[in-house]
Protein backbone atom coordinates (compact mmCIF):
# COMPACT_ATOMS: atom_id res chain seq x y z
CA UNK A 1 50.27 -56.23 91.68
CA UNK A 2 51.70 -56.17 95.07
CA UNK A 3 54.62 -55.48 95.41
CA UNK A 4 55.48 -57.94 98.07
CA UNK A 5 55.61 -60.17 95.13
CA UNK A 6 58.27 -58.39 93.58
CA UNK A 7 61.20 -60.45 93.68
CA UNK A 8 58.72 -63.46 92.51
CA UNK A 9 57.34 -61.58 89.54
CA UNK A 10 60.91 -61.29 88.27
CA UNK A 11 61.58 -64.71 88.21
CA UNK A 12 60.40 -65.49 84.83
CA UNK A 13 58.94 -68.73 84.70
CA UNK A 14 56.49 -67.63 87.41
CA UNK A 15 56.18 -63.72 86.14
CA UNK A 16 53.14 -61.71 86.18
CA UNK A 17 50.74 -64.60 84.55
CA UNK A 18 51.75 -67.00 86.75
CA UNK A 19 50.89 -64.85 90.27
CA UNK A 20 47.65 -64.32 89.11
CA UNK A 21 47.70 -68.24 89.06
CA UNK A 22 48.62 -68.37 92.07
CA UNK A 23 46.20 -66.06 93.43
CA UNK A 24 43.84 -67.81 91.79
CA UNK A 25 45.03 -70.88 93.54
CA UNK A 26 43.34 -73.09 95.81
CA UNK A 27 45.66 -75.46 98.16
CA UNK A 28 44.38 -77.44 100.99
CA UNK A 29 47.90 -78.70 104.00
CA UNK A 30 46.70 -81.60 105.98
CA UNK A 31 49.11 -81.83 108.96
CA UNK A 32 50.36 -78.32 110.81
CA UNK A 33 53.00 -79.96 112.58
CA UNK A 34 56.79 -79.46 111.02
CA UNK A 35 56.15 -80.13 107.60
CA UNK A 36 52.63 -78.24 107.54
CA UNK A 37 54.05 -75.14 109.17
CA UNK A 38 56.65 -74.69 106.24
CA UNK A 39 54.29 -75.71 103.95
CA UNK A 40 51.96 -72.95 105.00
CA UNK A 41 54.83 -70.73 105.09
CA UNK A 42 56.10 -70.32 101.80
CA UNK A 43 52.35 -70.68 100.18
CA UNK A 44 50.72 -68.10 102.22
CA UNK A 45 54.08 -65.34 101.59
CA UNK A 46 54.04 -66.89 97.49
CA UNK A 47 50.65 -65.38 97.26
CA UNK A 48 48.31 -68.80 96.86
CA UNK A 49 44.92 -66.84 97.28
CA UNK A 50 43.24 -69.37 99.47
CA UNK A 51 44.99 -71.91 101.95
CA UNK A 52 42.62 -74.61 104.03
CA UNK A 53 44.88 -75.73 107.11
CA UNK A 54 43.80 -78.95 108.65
CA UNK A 55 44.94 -80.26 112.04
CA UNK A 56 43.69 -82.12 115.02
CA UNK A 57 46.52 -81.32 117.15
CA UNK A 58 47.28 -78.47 120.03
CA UNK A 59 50.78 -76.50 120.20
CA UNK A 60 52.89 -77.77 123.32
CA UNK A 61 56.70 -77.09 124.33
CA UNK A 62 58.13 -80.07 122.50
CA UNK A 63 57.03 -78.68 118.90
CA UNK A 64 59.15 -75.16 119.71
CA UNK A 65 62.66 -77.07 118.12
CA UNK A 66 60.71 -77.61 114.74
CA UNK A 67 57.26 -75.96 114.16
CA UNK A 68 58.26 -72.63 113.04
CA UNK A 69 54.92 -70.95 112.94
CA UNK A 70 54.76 -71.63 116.68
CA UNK A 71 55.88 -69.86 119.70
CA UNK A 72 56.16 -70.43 123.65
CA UNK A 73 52.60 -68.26 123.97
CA UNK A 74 50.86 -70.28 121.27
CA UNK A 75 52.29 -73.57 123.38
CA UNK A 76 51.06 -71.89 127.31
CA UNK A 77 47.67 -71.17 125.70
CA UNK A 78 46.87 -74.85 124.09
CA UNK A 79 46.00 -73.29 121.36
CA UNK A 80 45.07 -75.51 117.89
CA UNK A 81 47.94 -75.32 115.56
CA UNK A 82 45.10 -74.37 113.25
CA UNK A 83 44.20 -71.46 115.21
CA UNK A 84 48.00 -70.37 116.43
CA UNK A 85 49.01 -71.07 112.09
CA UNK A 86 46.12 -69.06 111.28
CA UNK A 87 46.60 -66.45 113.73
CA UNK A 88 50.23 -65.64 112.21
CA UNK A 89 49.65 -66.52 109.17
CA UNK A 90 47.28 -63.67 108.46
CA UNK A 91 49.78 -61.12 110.18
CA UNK A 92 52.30 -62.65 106.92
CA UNK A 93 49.33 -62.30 103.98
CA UNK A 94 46.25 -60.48 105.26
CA UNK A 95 45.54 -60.37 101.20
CA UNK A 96 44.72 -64.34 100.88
CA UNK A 97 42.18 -66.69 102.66
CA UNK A 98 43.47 -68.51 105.26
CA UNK A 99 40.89 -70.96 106.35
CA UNK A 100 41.59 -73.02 109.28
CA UNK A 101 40.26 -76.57 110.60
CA UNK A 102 40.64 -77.58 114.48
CA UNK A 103 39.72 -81.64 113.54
CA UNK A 104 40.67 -84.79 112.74
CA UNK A 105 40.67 -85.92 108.53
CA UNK A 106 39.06 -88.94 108.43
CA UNK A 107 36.61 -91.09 106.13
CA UNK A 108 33.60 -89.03 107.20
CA UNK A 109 34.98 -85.45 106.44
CA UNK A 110 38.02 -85.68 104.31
CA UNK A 111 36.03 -85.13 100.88
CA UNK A 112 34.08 -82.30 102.76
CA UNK A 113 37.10 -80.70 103.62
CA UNK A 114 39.31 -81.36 100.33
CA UNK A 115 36.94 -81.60 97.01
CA UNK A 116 37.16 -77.69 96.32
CA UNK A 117 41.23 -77.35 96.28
CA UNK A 118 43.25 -77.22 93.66
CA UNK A 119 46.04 -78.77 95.67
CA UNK A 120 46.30 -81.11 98.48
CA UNK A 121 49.79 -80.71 100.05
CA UNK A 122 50.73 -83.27 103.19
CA UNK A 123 52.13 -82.24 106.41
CA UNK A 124 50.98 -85.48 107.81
CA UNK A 125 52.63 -87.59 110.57
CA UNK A 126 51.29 -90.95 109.65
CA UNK A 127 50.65 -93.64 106.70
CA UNK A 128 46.84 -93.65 107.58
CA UNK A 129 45.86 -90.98 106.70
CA UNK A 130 48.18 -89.79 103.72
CA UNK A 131 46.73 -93.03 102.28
CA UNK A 132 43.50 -91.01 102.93
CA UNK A 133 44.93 -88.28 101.20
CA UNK A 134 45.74 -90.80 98.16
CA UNK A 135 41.87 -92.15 98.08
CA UNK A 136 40.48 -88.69 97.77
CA UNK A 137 43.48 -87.56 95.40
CA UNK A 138 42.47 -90.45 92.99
CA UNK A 139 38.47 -90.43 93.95
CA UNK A 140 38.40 -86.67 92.48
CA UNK A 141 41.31 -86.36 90.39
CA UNK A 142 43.33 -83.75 92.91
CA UNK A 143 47.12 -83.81 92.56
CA UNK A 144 48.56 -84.26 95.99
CA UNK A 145 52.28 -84.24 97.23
CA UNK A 146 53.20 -86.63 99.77
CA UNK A 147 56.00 -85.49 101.96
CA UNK A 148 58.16 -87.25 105.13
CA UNK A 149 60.57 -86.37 107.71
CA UNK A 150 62.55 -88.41 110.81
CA UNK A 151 65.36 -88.31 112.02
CA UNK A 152 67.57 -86.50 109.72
CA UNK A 153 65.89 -88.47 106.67
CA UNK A 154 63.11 -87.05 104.48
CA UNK A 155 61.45 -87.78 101.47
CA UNK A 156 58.71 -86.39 99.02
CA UNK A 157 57.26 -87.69 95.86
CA UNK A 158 54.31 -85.40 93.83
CA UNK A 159 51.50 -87.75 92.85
CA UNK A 160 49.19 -86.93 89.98
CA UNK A 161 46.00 -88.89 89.74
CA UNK A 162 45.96 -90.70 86.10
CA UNK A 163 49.14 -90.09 85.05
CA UNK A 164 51.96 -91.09 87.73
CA UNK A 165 51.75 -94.15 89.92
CA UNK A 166 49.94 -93.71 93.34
CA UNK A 167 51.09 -94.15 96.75
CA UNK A 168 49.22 -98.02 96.97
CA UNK A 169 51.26 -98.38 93.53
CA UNK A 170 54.33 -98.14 95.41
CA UNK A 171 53.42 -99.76 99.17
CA UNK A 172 49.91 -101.82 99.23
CA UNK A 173 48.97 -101.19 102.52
CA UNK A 174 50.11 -98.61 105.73
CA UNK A 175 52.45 -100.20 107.94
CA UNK A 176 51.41 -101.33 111.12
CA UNK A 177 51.21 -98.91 114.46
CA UNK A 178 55.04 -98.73 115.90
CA UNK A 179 56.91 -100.68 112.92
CA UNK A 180 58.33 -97.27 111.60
CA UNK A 181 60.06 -94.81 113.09
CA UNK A 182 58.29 -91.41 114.36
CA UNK A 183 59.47 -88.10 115.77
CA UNK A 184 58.43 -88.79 118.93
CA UNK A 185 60.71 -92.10 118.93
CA UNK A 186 63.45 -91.06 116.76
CA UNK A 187 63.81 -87.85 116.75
CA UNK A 188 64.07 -85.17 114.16
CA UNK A 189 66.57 -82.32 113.34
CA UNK A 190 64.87 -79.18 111.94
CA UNK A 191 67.14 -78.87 108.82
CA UNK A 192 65.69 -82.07 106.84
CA UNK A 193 62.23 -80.35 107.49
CA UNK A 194 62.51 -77.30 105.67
CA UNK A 195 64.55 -79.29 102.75
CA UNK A 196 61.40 -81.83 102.46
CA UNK A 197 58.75 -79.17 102.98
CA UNK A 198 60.70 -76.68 100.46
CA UNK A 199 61.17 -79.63 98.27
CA UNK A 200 57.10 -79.75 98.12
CA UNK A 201 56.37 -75.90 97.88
CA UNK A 202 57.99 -75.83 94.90
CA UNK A 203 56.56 -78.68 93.07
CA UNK A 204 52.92 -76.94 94.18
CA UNK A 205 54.28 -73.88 92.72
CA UNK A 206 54.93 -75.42 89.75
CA UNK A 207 51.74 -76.97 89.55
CA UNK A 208 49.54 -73.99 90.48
CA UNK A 209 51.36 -71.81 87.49
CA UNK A 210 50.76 -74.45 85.38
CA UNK A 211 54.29 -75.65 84.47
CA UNK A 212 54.00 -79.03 84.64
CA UNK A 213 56.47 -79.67 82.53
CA UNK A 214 58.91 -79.19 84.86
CA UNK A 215 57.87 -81.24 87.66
CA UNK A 216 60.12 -83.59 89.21
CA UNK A 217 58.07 -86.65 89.36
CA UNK A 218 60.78 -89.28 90.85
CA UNK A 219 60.90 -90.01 94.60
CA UNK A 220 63.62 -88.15 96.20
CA UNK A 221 64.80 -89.11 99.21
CA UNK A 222 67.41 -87.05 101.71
CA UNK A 223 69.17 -87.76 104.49
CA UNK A 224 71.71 -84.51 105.85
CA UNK A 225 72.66 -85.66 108.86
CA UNK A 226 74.89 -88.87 106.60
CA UNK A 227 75.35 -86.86 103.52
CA UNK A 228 73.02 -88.76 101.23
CA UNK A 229 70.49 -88.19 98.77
CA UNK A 230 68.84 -90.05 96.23
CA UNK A 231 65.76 -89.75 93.09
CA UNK A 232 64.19 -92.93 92.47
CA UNK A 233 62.25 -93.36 88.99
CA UNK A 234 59.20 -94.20 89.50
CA UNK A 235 56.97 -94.11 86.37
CA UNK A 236 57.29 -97.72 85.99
CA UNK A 237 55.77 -98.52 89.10
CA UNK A 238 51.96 -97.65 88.46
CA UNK A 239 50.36 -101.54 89.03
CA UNK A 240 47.20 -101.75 86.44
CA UNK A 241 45.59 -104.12 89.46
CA UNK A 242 46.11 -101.21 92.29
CA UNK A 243 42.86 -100.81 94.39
CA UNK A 244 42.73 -97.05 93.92
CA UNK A 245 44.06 -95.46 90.83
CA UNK A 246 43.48 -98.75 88.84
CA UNK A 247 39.94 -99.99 90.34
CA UNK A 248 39.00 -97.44 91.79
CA UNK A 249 38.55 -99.11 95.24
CA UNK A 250 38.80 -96.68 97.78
CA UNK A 251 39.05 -98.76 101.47
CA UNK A 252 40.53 -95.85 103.30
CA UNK A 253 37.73 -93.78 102.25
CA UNK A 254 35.39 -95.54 102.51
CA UNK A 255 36.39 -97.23 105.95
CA UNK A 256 33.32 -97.30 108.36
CA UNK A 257 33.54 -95.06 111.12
CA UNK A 258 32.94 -97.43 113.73
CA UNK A 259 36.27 -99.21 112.98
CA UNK A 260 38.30 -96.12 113.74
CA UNK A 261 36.82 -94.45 116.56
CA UNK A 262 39.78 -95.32 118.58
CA UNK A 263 43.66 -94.88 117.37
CA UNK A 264 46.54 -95.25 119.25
CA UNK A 265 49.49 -92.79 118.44
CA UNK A 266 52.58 -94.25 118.30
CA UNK A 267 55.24 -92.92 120.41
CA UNK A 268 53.46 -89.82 121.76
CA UNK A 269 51.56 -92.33 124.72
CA UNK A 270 48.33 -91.26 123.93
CA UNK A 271 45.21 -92.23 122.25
CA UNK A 272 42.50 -90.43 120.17
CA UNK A 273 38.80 -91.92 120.40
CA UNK A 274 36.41 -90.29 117.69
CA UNK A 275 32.90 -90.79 118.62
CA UNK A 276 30.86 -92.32 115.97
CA UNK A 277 27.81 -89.76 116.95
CA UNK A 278 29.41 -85.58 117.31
CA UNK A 279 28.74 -84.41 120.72
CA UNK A 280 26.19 -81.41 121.08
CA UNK A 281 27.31 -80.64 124.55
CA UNK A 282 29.21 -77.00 124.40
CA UNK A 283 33.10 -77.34 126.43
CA UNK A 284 31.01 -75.25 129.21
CA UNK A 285 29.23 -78.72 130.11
CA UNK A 286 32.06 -80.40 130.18
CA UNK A 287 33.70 -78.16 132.84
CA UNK A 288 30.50 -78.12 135.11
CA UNK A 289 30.82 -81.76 134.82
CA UNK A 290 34.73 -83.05 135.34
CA UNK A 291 35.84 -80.28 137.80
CA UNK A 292 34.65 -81.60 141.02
CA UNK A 293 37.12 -85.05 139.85
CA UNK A 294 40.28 -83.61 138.96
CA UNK A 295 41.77 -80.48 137.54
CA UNK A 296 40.33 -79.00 134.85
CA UNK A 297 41.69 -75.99 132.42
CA UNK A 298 39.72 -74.65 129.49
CA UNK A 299 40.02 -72.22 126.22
CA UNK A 300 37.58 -71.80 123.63
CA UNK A 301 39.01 -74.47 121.36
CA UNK A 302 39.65 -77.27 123.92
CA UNK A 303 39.43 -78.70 128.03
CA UNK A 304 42.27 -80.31 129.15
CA UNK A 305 40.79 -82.81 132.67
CA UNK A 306 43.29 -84.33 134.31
CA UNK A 307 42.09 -87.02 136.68
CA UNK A 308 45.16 -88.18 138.13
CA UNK A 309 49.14 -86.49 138.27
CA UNK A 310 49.58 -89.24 134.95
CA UNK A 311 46.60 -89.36 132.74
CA UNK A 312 45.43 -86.09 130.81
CA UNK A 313 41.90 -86.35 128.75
CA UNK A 314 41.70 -83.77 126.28
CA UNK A 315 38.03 -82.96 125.01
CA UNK A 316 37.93 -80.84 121.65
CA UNK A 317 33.88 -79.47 120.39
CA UNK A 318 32.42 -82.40 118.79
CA UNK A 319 33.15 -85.08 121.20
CA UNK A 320 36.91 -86.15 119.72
CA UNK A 321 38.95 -87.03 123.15
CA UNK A 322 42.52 -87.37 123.43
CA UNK A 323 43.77 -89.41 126.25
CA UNK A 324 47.23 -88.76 126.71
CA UNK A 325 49.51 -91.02 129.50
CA UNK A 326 48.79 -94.13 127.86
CA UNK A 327 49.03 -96.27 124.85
CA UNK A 328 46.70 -99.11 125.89
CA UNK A 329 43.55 -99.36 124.01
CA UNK A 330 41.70 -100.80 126.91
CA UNK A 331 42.94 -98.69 129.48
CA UNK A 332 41.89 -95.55 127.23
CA UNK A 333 38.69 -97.04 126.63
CA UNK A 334 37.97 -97.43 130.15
CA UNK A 335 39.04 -94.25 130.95
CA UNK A 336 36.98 -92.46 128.28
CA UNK A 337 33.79 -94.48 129.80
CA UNK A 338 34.14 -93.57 133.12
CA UNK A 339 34.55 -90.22 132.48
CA UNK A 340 32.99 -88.93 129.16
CA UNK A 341 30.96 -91.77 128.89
CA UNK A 342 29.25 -90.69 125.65
């Protein structure tokens, strides 16, 4: 046994049985942003022998304060957080398999990309797609742990499909685009981060050695900056009429593409357009193409184009676009025509 593990092995409800578990362990973290960066953290250096890391999402300056895997060369480069996680991830563990995903979860990919875990831990910024996360958790029975941070407030609640109510148990539908608060409008200290994120490493710990037992299955709640935490009970919230763990009515899942090609992220002034048919056109074409209208820069994950000093279009292999400078659907849209036009 490694002894890296050492001071693990000797705590005895994990032990030498239970790291084999967890070698044995498969986890899937949607979301490398704050949350997914801890997350990754603590199950890569536990020893979970294979870790799929999921993001859409490029390292820039303003994730320094929180995203701990991250550093000012990962944020000069534009590199994916997927690639700049992996990248240090594997200097941490080079024992495990880190397997990393520059894209965007959505109904078309997200059983593709989560039926063969174990584990499906969230590092997600928004309702959308952690009720994803709860379609495919209840579609094919995968224990996921939901997990939340703003502010200085967090929360985290570990979901099993069967036996504990579900996330559409407790709120029927994702809120509406701007009606909650995000990082990028309210701000976030680092602290109630790794609380939330720590919060959910153990509970996958727990679940990977098989102590179940011991899971804490109410929904805590923090907030450090006030001084205030709370566990609500849940179990008496699972609704025999919810959609997805009662009917088995999955409408996040199976959402047609064509109504979410476009999504507007709140407070970050951009929006992402998904085309419904990939690109085949290599980031090379794209270069030829949109450098005699603007400035372009290019790496081997992504071309940044900007057209003007106040709109950036960001093209990732596939076709997926981020339009960053604006929040206006129609605006984006006409943007992504004129240019990309695909």
């Amino acid at each position: 046994m490694d002894t890296r593990y050492s001071r693990q092995l000797l705590f005895a409800p994990i032990g030498i049985e239970g790291q084999r578990k967890l070698g044995d362990g498969r986890v899937a973290i949607v979301g490398m942003g704050a949350l997914g960066t801890v997350l990754a953290n603590h199950m890569v250096r536990a020893g979970v022998g294979y870790v799929r890391i999921i993001d859409r999402d490029f390292v820039d300056r303003t994730n320094l304060q929180r995203q701990m895997l991250y550093d000012e060369e990962d944020a000069a480069a534009t590199l994916p957080k997927a690639i700049a996680a992996a990248n240090r991830l594997r200097l941490v563990n080079s024992s495990i398999v880190i397997d990393p995903h520059v894209t965007d979860l959505n109904a078309t990919n997200a059983e593709q990309l989560l039926h063969d875990v174990d584990l499906i831990l969230d590092g997600t910024d928004n309702f959308a797609v952690r009720f994803l996360l709860n379609d495919v958790s209840n579609k094919l029975g995968i224990p996921w742990i939901y997990g939340g941070a703003v502010a200085s407030r967090g929360v985290s609640l570990t979901i099993l499909p069967g036996e504990t109510p579900c996330l559409r148990c407790l709120f029927t539908q994702a809120p509406a685009a701007g009606t909650t608060d995000t990082c990028d409008t309210a701000g976030v200290i680092s602290g109630i981060i790794h609380v939330v994120a720590s919060f959910q490493a153990t509970e996958a710990l727990k679940l990977l050695v098989g102590a179940k037992e011991q899971l804490n299955l109410s929904m805590q709640q923090w907030d450090l900056w006030f001084n205030q935490n709370s566990a609500i009970r849940v179990s008496g919230a699972k609704k025999s009429d919810c959609p997805a763990c009662a009917h088995h009515q999955f409408d996040y899942l199976d959402a047609h593409l064509e109504s979410d090609t476009i999504q507007s992220l709140c407070g970050r002034n951009s929006v992402q357009i998904h085309p419904v048919r990939p690109s085949t056109h290599p980031l090379e074409y794209w270069e030829e193409r949109l450098t005699p209208l603007g400035i372009v820069e290019k790496n081997k994950f992504l071309l940044k184009f900007h057209p003007s000093s106040d709109i950036q279009i960001i093209l990732f292999p596939g076709g997926r676009v981020l339009i960053q400078g604006t929040e206006d659907l129609i605006q984006a849209k006409s943007l992504y025509s004129r240019y990309i036009g695909m």
